[in-house]
N, C-alpha and C. Protein backbone atom coordinates (compact mmCIF):
# COMPACT_ATOMS: atom_id res chain seq x y z
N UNK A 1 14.56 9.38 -7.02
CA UNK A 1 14.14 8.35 -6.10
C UNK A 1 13.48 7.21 -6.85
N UNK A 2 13.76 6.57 -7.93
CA UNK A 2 13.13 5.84 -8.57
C UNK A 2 14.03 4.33 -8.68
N UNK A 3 13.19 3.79 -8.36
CA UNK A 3 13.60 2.72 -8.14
C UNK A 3 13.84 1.65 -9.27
N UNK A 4 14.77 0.12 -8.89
CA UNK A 4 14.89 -0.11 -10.42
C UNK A 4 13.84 -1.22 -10.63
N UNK A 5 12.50 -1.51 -10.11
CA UNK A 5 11.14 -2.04 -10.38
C UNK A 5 10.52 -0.47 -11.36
N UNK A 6 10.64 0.57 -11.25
CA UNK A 6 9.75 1.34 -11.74
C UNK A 6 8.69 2.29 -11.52
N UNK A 7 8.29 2.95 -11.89
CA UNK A 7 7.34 3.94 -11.32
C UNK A 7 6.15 3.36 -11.85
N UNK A 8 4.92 3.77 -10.80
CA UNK A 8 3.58 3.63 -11.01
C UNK A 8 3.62 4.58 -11.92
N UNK A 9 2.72 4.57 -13.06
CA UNK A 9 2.23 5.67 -13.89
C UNK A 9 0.94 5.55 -14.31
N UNK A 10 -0.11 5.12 -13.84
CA UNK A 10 -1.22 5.08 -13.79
C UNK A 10 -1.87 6.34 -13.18
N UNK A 11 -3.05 6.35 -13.90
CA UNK A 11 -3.32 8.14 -12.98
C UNK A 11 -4.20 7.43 -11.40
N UNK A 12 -4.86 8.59 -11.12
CA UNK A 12 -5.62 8.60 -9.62
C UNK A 12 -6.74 7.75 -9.63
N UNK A 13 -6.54 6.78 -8.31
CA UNK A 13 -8.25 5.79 -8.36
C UNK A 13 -9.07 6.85 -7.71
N UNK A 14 -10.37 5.85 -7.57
CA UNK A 14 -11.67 6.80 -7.54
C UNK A 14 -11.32 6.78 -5.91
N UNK A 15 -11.99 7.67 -5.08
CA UNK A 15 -12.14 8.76 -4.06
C UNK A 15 -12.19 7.48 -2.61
N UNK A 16 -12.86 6.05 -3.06
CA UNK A 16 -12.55 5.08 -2.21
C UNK A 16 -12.54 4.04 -2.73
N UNK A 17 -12.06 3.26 -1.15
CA UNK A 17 -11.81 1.58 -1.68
C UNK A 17 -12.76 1.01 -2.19
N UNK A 18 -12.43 -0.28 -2.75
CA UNK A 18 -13.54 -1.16 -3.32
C UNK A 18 -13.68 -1.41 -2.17
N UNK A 19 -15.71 -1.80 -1.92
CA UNK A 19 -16.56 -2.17 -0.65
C UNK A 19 -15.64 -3.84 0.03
N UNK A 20 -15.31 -4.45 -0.89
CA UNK A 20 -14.71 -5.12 0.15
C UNK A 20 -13.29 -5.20 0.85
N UNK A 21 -12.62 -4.10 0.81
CA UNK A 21 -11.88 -3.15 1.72
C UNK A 21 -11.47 -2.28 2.34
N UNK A 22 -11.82 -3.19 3.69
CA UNK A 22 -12.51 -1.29 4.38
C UNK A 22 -11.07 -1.57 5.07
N UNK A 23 -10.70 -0.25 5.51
CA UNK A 23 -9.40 0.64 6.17
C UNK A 23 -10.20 1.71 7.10
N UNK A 24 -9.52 1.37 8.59
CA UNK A 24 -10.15 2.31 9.41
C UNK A 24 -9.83 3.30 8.85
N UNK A 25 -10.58 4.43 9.72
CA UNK A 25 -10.32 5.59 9.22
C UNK A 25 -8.87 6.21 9.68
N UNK A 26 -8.00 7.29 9.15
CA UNK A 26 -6.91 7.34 9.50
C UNK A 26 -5.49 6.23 9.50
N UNK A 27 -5.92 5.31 8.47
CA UNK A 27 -5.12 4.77 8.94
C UNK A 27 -4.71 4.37 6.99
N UNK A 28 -2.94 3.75 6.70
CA UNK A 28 -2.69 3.06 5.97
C UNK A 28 -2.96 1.46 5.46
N UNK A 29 -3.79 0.76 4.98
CA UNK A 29 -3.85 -0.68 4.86
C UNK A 29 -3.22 -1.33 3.75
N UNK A 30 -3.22 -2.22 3.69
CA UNK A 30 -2.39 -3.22 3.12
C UNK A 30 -3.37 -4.29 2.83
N UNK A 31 -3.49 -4.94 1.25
CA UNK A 31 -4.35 -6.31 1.47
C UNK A 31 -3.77 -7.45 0.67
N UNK A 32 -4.35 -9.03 1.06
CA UNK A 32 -3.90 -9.86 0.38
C UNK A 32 -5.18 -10.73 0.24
N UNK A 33 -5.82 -10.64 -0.96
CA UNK A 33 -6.69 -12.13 -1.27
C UNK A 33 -6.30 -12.93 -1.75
N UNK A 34 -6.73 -13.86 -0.78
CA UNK A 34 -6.28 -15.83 -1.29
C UNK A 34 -7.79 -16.42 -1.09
N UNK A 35 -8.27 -16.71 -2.08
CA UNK A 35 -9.60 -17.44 -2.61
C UNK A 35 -10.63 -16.36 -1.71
N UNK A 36 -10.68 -15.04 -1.76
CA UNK A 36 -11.77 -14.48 -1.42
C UNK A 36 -11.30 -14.23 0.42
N UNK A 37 -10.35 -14.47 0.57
CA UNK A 37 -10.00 -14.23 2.18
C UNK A 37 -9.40 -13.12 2.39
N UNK A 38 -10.09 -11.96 2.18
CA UNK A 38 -9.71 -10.53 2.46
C UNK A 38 -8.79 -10.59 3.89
N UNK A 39 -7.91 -10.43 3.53
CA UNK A 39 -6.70 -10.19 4.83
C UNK A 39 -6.30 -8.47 4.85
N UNK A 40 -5.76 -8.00 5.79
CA UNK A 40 -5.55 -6.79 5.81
C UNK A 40 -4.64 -6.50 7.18
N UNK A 41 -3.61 -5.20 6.79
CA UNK A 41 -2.95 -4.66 7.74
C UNK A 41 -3.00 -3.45 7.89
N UNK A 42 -3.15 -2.95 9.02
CA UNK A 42 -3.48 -1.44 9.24
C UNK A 42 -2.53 -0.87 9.96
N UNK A 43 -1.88 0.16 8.99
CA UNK A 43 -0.40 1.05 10.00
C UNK A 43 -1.13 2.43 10.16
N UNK A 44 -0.73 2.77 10.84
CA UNK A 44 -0.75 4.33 11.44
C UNK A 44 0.40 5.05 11.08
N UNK A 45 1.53 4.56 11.27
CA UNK A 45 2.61 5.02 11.37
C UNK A 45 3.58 4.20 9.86
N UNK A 46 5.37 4.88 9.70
CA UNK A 46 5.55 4.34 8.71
C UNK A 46 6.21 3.25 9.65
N UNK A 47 6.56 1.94 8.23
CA UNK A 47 7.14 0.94 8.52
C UNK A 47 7.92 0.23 7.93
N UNK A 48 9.32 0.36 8.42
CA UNK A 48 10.44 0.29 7.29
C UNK A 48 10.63 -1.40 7.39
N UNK A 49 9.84 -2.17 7.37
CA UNK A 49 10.14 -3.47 7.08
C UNK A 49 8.78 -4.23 7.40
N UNK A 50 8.45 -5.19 6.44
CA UNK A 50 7.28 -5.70 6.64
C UNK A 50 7.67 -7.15 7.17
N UNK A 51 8.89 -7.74 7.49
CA UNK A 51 9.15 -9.13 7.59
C UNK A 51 8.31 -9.66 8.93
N UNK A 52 8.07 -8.32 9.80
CA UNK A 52 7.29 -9.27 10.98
C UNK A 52 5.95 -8.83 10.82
N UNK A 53 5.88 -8.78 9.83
CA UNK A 53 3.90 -7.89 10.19
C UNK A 53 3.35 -9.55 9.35
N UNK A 54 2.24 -9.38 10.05
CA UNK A 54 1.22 -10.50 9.78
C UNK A 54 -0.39 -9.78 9.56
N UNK A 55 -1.10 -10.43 8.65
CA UNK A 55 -2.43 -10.04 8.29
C UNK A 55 -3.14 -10.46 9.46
N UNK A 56 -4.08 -9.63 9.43
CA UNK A 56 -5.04 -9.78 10.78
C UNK A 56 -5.75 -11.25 9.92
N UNK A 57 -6.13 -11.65 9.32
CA UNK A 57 -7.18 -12.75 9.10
C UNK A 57 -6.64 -14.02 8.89
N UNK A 58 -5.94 -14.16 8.85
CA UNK A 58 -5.11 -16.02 9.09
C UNK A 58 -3.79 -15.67 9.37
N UNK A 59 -2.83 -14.39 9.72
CA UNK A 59 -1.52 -14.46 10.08
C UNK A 59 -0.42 -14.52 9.14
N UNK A 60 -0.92 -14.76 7.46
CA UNK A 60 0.31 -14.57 6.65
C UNK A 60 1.12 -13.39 7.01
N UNK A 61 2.38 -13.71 6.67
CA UNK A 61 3.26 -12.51 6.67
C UNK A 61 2.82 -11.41 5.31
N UNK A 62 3.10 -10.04 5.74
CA UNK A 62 2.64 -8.86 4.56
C UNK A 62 3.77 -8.78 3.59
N UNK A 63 5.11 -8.79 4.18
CA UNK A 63 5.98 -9.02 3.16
C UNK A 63 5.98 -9.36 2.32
N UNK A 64 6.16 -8.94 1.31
CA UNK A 64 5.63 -9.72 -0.48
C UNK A 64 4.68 -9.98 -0.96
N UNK A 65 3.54 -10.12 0.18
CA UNK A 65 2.53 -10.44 -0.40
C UNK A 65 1.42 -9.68 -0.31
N UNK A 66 2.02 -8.28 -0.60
CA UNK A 66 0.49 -6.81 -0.81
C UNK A 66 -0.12 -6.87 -2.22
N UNK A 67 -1.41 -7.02 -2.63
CA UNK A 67 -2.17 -7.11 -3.47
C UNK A 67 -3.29 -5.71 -3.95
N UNK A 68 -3.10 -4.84 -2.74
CA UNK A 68 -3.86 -3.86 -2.69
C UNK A 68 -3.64 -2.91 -1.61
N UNK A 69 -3.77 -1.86 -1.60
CA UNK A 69 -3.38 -0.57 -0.57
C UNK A 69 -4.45 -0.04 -0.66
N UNK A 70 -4.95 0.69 0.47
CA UNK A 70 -5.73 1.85 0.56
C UNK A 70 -5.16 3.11 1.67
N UNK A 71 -5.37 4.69 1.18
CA UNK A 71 -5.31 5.64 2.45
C UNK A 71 -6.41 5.68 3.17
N UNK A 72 -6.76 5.94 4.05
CA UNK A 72 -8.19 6.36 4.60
C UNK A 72 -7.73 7.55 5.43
N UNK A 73 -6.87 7.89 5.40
CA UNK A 73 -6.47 9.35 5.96
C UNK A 73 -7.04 10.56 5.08
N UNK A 74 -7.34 11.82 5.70
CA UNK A 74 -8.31 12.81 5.12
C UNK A 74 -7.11 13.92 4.22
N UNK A 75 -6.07 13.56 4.83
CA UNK A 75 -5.27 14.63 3.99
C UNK A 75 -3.78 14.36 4.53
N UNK A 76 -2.80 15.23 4.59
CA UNK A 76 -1.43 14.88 4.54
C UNK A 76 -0.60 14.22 4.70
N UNK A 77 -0.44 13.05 4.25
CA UNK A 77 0.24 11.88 4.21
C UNK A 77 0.31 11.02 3.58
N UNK A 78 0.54 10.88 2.06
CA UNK A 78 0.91 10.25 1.20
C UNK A 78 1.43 8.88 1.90
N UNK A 79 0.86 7.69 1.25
CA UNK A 79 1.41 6.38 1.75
C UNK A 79 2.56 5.67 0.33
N UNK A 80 3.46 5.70 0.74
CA UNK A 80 4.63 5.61 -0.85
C UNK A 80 5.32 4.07 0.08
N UNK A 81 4.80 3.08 -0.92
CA UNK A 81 5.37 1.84 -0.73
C UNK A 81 6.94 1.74 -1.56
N UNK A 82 7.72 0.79 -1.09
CA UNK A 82 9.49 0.17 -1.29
C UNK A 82 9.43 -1.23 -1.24
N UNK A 83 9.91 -1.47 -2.14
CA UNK A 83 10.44 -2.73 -2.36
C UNK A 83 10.98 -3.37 -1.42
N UNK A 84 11.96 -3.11 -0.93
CA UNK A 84 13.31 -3.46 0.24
C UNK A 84 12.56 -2.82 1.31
N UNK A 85 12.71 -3.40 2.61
CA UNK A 85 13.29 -2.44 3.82
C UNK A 85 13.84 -1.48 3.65
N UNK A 86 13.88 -0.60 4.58
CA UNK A 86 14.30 0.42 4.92
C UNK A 86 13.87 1.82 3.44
N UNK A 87 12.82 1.63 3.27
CA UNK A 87 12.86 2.69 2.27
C UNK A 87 13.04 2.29 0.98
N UNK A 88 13.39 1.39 0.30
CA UNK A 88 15.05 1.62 -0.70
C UNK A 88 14.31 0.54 -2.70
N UNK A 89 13.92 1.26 -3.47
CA UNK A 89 13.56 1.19 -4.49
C UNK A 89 11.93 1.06 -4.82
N UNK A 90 11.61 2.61 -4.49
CA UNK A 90 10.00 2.85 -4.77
C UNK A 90 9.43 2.32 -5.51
N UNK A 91 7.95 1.93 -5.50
CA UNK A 91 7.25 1.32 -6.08
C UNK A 91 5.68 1.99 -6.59
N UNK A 92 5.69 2.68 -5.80
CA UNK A 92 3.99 3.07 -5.54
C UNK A 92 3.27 4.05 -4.79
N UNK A 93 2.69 5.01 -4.58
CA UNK A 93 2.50 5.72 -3.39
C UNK A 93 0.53 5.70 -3.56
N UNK A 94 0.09 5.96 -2.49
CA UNK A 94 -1.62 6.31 -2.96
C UNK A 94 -1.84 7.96 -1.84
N UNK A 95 -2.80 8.31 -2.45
CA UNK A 95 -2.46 9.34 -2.00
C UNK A 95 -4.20 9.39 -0.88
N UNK A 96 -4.00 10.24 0.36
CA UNK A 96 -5.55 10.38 1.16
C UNK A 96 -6.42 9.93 0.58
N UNK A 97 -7.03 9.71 0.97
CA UNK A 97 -8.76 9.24 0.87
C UNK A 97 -8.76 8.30 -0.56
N UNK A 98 -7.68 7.56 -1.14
CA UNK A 98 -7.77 6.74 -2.42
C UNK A 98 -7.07 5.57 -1.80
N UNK A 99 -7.11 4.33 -2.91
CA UNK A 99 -7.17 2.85 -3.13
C UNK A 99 -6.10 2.85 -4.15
N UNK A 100 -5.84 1.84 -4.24
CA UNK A 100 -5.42 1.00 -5.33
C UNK A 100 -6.09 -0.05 -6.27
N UNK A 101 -6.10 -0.49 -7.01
CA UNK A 101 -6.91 -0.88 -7.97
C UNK A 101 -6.99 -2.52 -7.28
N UNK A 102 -8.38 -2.96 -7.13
CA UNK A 102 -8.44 -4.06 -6.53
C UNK A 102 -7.20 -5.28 -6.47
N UNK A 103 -6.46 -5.44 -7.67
CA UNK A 103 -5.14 -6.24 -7.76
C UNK A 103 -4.30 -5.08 -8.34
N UNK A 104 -3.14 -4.66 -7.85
CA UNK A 104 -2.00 -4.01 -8.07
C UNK A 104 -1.94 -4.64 -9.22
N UNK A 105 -1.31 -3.86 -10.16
CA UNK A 105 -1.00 -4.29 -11.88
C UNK A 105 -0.18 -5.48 -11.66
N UNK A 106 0.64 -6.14 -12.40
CA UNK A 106 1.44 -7.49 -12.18
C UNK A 106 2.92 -7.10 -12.38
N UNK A 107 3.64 -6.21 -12.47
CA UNK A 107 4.73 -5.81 -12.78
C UNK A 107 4.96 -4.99 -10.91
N UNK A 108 3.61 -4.67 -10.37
CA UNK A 108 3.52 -4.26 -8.39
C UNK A 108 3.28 -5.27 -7.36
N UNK A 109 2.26 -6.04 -8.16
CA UNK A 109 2.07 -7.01 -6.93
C UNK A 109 3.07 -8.12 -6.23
N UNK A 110 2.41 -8.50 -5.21
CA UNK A 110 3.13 -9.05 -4.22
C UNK A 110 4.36 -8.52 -3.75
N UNK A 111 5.00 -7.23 -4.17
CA UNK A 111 6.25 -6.27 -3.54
C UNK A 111 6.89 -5.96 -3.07
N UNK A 112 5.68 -5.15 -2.54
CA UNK A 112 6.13 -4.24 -1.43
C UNK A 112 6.57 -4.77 0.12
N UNK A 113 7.92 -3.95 0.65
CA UNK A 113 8.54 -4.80 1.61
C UNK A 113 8.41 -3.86 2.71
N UNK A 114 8.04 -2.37 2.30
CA UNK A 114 8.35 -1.51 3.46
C UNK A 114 7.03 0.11 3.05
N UNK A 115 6.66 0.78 4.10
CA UNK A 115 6.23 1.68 3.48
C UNK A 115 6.29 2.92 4.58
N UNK A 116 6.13 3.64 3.58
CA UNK A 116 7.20 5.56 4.37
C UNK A 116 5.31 6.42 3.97
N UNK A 117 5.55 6.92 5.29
CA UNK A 117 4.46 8.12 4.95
C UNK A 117 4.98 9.33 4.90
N UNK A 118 4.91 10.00 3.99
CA UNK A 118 5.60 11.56 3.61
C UNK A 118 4.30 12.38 2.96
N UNK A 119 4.89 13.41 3.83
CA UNK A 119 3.99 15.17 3.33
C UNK A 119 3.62 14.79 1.78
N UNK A 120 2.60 15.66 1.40
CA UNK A 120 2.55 15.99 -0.03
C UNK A 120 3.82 15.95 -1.33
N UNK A 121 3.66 15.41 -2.20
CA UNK A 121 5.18 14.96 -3.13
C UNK A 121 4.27 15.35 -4.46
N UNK A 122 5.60 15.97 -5.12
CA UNK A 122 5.18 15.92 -6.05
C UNK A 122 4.87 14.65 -7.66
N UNK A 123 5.08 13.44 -6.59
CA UNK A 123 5.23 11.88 -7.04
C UNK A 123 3.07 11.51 -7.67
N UNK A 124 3.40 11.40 -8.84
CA UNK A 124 2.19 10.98 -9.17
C UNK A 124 1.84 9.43 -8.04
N UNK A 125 0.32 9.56 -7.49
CA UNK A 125 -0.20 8.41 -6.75
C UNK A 125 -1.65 7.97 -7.11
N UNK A 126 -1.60 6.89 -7.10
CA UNK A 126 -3.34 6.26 -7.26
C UNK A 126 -4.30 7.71 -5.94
């Protein structure tokens, strides 16, 4: 399942987000800073296309422009971001109760187009 962007290979972030991204609890987020304007999207569920999702804090579209992920879920459900819609050339996954590193490395950011929540994998995740 590897996509032709590449696999994350970075090991596990620390246990939570950085303080200035909070993610309800239970839920998948998504972030984009533009000059300090923490934007954010919160899924519950998966979502095989980001073209209509918009950030809660000025309305950009999320499509392409994810900078940061967090889980805030307590356990089974790996959040594994895609490039494309529908699933289709992995990028990234984070796993419960972890973050992503305040800016996604530069070879991840701005990306991700779609994201799948799946059981436990044996897929290394932040």
């Amino acid at each position: 399942m590897l996509g032709s962007v590449g696999v994350m290979t970075a090991g596990p972030a620390s246990a939570s987000a950085p303080a200035h991204r909070t993610c309800p609890s239970g839920y998948h987020c998504v972030f984009k800073d533009v000059l300090g304007d923490n934007q954010r999207h919160n899924y519950f569920n998966s979502d095989n296309d980001f073209g209509n999702d918009r950030f809660t804090n000025n309305g950009g579209v999320v499509d392409f422009n994810v900078t940061a992920a967090s889980n805030s879920t307590t356990g089974g459900y790996e959040s594994h971001y895609y490039l494309l819609p529908g699933y289709r050339d992995f990028l990234f996954c984070v796993n419960p109760g972890h973050a992503t590193p305040n800016h996604l490395p530069r070879d991840l950011n701005d990306l991700p187009g779609s994201l799948q929540l799946r059981g436990e994998t044996s897929i290394r995740c932040y």
